[in-house]
Protein backbone atom coordinates (compact mmCIF):
# COMPACT_ATOMS: atom_id res chain seq x y z
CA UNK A 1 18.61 -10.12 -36.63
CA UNK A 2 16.70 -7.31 -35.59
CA UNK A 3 14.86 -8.87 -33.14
CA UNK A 4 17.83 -10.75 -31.55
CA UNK A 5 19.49 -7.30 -31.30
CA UNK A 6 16.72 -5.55 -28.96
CA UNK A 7 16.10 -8.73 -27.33
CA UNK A 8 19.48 -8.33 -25.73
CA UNK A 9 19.23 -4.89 -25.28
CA UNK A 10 16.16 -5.63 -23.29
CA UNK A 11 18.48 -8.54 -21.64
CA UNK A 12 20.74 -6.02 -20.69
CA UNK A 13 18.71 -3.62 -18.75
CA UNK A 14 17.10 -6.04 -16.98
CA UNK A 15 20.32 -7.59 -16.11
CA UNK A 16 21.27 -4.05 -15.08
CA UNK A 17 18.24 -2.93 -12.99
CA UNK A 18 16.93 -6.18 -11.69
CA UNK A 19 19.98 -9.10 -11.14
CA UNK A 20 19.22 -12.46 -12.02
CA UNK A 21 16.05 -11.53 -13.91
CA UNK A 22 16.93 -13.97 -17.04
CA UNK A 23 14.94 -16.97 -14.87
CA UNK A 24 11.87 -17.08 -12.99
CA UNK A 25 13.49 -17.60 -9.90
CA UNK A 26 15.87 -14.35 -10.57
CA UNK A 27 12.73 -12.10 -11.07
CA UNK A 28 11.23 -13.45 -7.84
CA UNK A 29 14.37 -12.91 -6.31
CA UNK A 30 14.44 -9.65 -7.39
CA UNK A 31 11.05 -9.17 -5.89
CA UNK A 32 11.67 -10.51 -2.95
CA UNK A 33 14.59 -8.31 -2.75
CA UNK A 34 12.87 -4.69 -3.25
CA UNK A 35 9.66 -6.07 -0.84
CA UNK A 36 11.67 -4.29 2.77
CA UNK A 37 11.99 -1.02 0.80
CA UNK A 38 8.54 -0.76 -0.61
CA UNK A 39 7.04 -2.09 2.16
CA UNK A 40 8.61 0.79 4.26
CA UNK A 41 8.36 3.32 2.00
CA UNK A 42 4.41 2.75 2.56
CA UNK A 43 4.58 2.66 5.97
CA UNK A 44 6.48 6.14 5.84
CA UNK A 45 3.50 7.55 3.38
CA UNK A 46 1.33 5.99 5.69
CA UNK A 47 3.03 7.94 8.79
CA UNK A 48 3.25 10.96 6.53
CA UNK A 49 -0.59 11.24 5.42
CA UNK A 50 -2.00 10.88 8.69
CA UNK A 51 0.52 13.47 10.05
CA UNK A 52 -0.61 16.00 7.14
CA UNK A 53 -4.35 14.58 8.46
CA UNK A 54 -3.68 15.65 12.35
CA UNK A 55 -2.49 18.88 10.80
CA UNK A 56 -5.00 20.00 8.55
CA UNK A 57 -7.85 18.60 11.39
CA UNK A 58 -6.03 20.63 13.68
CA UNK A 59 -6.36 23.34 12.31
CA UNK A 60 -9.93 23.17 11.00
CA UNK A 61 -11.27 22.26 15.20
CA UNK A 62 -12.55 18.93 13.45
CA UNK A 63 -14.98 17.43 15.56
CA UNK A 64 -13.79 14.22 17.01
CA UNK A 65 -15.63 11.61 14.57
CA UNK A 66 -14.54 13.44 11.99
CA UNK A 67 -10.69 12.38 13.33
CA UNK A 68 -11.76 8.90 14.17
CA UNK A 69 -12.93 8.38 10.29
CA UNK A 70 -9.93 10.08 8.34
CA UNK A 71 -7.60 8.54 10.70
CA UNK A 72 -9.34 5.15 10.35
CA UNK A 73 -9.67 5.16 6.69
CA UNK A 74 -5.88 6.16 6.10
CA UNK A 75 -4.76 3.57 8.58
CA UNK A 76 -6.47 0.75 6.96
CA UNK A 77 -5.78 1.90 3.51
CA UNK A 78 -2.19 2.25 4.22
CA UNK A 79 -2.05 -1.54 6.31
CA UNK A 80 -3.61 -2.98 3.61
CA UNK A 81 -1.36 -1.96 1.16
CA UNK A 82 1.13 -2.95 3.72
CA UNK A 83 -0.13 -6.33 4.07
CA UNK A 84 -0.38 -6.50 0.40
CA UNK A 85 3.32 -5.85 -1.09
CA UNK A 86 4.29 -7.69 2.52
CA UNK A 87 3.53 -10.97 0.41
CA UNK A 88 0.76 -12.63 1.85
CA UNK A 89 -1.26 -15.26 -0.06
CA UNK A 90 -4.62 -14.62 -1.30
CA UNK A 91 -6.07 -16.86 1.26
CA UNK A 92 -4.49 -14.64 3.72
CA UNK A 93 -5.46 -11.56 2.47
CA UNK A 94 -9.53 -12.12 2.06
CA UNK A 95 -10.79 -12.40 5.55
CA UNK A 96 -8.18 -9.71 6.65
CA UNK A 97 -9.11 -7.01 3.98
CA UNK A 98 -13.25 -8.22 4.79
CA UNK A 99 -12.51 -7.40 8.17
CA UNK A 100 -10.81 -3.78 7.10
CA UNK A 101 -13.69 -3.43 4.87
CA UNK A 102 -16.66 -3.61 7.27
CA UNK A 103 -14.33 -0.84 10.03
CA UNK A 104 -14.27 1.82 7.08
CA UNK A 105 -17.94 1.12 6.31
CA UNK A 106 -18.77 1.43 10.00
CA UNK A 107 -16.49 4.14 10.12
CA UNK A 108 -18.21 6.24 6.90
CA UNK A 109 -21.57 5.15 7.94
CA UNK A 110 -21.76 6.20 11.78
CA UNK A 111 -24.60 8.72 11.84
CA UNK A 112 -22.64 11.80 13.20
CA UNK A 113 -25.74 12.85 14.76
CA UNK A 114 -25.88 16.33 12.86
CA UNK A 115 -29.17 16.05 11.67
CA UNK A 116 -30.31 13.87 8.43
């Protein structure tokens, strides 16, 4: 009795945070339904780090590869994540986040020249 008893308190909360969650199809439809807000709240953290970045570079006189890598690694961190709650398939995902992986490891391993 117990057990039906928090099972339907669980029921409830889910029915009260996420609609339709009592079937598959109501949980993906509750994903599918908070995807536009997280996707832009990471694409507003995205805007906001690299903002924060230009500021803090700004005022250290960063050099200019310096910018290009922070700005570089931010933007693809925050794209990927992007593309990832965006719902792409796994197949989609691979050759894109490759492709992201061999910019920041260009990016972090460009010899600034500085001596070494």
């Amino acid at each position: 009795m117990s057990e039906n008893r928090d099972k339907t308190i669980f029921d409830e909360m889910n029915e009260q945070w996420l609609p339709n969650s009592s079937t598959t199809s109501g949980s993906e439809s509750a994903w599918h339904a908070l995807m536009p807000s997280l996707a832009t709240s990471i694409l507003f953290f995205t805007f906001f780090a690299l903002l924060l970045a230009a500021v803090l570079l700004w005022k250290k006189e960063s050099s200019a590869l310096d910018m290009l890598r922070l700005f570089g690694v931010i933007l693809i961190v925050g794209l990927s994540s992007f593309l990832l709650v965006a719902g792409y398939s796994d197949d989609q995902l691979t050759p894109i986040v490759g492709l992201f992986g061999a910019i920041v490891g260009y990016l972090l391993g460009k010899d600034s020249g500085k001596g070494g």
